[in-house]
N, C-alpha and C. Protein backbone atom coordinates (compact mmCIF):
# COMPACT_ATOMS: atom_id res chain seq x y z
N UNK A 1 -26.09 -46.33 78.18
CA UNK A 1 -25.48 -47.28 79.09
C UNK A 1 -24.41 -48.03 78.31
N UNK A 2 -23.16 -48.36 79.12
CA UNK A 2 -22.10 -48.74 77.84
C UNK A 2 -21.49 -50.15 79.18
N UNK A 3 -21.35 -51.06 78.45
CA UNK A 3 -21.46 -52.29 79.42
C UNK A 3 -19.73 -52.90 79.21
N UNK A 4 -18.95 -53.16 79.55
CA UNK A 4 -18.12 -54.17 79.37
C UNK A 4 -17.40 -54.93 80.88
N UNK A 5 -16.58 -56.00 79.95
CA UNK A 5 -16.79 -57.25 81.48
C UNK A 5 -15.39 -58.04 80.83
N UNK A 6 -14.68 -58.27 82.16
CA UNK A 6 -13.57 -59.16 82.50
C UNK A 6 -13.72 -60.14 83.07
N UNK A 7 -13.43 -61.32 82.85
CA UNK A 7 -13.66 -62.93 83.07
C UNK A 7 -12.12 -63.57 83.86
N UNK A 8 -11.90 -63.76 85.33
CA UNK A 8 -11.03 -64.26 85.60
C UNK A 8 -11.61 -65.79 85.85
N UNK A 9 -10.91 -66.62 85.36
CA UNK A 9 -11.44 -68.31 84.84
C UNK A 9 -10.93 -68.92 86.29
N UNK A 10 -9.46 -67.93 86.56
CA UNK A 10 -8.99 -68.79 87.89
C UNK A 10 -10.16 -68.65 89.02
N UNK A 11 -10.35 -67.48 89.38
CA UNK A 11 -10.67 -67.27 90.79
C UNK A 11 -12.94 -67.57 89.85
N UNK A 12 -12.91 -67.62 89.34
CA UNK A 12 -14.39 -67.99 88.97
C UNK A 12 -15.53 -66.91 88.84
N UNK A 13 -14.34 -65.75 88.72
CA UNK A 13 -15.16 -64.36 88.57
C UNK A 13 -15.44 -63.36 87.38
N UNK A 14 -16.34 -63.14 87.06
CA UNK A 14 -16.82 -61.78 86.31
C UNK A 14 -17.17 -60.49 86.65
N UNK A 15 -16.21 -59.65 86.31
CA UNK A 15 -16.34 -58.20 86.37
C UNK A 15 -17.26 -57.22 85.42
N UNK A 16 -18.57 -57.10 85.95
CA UNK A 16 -19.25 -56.45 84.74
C UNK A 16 -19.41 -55.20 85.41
N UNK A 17 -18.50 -54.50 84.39
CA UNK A 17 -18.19 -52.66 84.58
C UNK A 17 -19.59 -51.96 83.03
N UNK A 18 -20.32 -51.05 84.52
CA UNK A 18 -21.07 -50.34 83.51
C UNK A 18 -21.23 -48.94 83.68
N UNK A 19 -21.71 -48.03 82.74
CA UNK A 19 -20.93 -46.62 82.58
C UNK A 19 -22.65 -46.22 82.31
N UNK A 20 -23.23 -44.87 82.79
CA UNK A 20 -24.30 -44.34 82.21
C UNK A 20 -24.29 -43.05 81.82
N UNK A 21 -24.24 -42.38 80.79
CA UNK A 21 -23.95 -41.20 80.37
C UNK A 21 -25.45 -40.48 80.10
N UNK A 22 -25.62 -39.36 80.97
CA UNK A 22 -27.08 -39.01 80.77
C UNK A 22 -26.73 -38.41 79.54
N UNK A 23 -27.90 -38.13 78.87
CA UNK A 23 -28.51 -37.31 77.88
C UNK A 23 -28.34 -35.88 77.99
N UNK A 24 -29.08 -35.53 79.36
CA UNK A 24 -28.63 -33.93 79.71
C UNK A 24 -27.59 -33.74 80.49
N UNK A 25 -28.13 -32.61 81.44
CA UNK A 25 -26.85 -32.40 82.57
C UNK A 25 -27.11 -33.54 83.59
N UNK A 26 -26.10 -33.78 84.22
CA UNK A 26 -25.85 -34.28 85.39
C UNK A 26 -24.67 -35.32 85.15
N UNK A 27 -24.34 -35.98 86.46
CA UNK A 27 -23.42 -36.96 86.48
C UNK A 27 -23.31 -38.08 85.50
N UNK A 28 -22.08 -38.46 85.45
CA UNK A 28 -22.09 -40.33 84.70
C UNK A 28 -21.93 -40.94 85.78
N UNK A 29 -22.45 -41.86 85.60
CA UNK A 29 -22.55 -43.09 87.06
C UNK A 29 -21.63 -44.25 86.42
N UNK A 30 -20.94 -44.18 87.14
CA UNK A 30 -19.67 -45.37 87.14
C UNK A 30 -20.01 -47.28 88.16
N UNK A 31 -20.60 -48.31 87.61
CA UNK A 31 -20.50 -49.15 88.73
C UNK A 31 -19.39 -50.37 88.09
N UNK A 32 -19.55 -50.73 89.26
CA UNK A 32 -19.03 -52.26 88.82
C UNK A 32 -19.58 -53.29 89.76
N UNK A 33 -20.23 -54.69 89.13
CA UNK A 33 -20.51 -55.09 89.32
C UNK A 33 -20.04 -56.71 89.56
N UNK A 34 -19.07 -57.12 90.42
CA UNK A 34 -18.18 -58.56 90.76
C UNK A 34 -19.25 -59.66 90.83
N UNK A 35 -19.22 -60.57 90.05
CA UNK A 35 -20.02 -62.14 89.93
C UNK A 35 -19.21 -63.03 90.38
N UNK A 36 -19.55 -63.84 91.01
CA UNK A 36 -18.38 -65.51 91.31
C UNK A 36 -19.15 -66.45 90.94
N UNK A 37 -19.07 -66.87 90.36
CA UNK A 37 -19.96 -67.98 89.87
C UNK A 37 -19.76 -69.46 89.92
N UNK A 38 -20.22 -70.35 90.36
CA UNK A 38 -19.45 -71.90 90.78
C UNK A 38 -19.99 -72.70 89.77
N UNK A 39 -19.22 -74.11 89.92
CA UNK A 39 -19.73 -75.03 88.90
C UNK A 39 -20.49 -76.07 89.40
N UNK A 40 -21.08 -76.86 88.94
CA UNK A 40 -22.01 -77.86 89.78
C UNK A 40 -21.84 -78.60 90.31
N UNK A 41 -20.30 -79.46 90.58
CA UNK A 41 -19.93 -79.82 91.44
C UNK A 41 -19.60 -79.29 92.78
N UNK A 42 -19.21 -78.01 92.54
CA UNK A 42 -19.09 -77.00 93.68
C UNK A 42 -20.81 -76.79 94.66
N UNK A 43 -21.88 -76.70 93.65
CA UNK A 43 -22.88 -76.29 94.36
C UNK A 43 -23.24 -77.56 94.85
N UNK A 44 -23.23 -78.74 94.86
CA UNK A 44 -23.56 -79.68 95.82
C UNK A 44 -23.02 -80.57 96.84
N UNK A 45 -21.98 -79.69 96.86
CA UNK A 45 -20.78 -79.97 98.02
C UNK A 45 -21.32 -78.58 99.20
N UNK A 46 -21.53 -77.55 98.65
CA UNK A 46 -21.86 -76.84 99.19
C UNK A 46 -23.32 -76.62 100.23
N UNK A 47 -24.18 -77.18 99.45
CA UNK A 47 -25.27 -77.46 99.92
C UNK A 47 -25.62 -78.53 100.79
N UNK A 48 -24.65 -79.31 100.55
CA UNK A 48 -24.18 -80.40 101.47
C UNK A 48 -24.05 -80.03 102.71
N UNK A 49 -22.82 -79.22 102.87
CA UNK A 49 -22.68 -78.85 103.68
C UNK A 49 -23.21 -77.67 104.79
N UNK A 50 -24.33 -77.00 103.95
CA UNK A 50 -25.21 -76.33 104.58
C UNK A 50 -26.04 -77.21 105.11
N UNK A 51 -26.54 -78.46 104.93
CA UNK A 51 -27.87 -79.21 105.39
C UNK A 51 -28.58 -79.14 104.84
N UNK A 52 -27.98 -79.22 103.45
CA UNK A 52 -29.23 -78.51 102.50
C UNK A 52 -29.24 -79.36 101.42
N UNK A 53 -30.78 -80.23 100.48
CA UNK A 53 -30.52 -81.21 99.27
C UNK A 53 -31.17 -80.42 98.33
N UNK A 54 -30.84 -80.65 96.61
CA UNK A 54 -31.55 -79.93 95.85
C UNK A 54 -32.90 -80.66 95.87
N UNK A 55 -34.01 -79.84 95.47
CA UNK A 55 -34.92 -80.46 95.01
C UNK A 55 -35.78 -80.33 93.58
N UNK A 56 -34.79 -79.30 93.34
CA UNK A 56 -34.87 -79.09 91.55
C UNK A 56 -33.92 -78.45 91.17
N UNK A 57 -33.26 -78.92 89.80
CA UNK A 57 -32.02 -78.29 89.00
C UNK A 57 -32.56 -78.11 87.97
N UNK A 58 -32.60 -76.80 87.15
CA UNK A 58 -33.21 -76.31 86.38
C UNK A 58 -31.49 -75.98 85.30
N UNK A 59 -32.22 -76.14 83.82
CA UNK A 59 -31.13 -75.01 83.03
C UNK A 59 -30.80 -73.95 82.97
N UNK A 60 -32.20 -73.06 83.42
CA UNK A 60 -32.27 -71.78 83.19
C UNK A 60 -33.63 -71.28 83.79
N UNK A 61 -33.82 -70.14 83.72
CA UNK A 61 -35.30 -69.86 84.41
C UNK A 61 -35.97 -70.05 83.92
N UNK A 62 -36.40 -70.32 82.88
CA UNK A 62 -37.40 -71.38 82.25
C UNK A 62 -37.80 -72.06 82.44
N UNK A 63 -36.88 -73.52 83.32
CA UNK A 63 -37.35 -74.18 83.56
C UNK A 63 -36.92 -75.98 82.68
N UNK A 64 -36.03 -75.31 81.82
CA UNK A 64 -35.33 -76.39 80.77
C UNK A 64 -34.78 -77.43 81.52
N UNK A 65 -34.15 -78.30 80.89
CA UNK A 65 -33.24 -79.48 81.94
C UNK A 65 -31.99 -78.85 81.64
N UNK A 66 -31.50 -79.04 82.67
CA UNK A 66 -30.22 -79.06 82.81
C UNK A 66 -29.13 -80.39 82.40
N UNK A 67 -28.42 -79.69 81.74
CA UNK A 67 -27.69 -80.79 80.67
C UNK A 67 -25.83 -79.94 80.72
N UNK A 68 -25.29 -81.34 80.04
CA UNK A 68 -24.10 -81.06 79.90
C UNK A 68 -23.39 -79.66 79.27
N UNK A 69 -24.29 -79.44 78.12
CA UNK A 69 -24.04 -77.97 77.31
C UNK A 69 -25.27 -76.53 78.16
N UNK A 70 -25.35 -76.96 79.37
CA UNK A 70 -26.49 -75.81 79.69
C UNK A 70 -25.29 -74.82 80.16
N UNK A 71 -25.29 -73.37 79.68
CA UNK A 71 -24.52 -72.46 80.58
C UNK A 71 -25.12 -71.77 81.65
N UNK A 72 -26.09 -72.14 82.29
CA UNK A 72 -26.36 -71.49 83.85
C UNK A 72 -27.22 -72.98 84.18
N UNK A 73 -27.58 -72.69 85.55
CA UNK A 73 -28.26 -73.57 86.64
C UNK A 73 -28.70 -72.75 87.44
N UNK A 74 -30.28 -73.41 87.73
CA UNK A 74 -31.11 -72.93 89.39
C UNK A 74 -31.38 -73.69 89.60
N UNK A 75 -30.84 -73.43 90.86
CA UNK A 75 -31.30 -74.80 91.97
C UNK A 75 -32.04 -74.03 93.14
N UNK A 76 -32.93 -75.50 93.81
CA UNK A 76 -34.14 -75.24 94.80
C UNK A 76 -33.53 -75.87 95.76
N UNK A 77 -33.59 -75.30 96.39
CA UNK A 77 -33.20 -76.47 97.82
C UNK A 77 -33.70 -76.63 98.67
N UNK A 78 -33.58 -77.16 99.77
CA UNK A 78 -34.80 -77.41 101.31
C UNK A 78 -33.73 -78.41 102.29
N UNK A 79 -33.80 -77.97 103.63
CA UNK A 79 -33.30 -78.64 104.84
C UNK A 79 -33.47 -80.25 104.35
N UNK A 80 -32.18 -80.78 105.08
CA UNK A 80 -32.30 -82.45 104.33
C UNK A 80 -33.19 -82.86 105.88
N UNK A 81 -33.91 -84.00 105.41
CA UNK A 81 -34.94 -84.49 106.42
C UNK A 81 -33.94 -84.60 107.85
């Protein structure tokens, strides 16, 4: 499996292109895989506007806090009362 990835900063996207070269016969499988990823001001404008409040912001799936230097976020959400 041979992995590489393009980062457009404008539009907030990652291109992760991956290649699988079997061992024996058969095909190579070609995908690509497009990410958009938002920032956290974005996700609670958003959720906002779904009707929707967090009810936990996580760092990571772990379960860490989420902090200024965290590079991902999960968030929980639920219908606002």
């Amino acid at each position: 499996m041979l992995e590489r990835g393009h980062w457009d900063r404008d539009r907030q996207q990652v291109r992760a292109y991956y290649e699988h070269i079997p061992r024996g016969d058969g095909p190579r499988i070609e995908a690509c895989l497009p990410q958009r990823y938002l920032l956290r001001d974005q996700v609670d404008r958003l959720l906002n506007e779904a009707g929707l409040a967090p009810l936990w912001i996580h760092g990571d799936f772990d379960g860490r806090a989420c902090g200024p230097g965290a590079e991902h976020f999960v968030v929980c959400a639920a219908a606002k009362p």
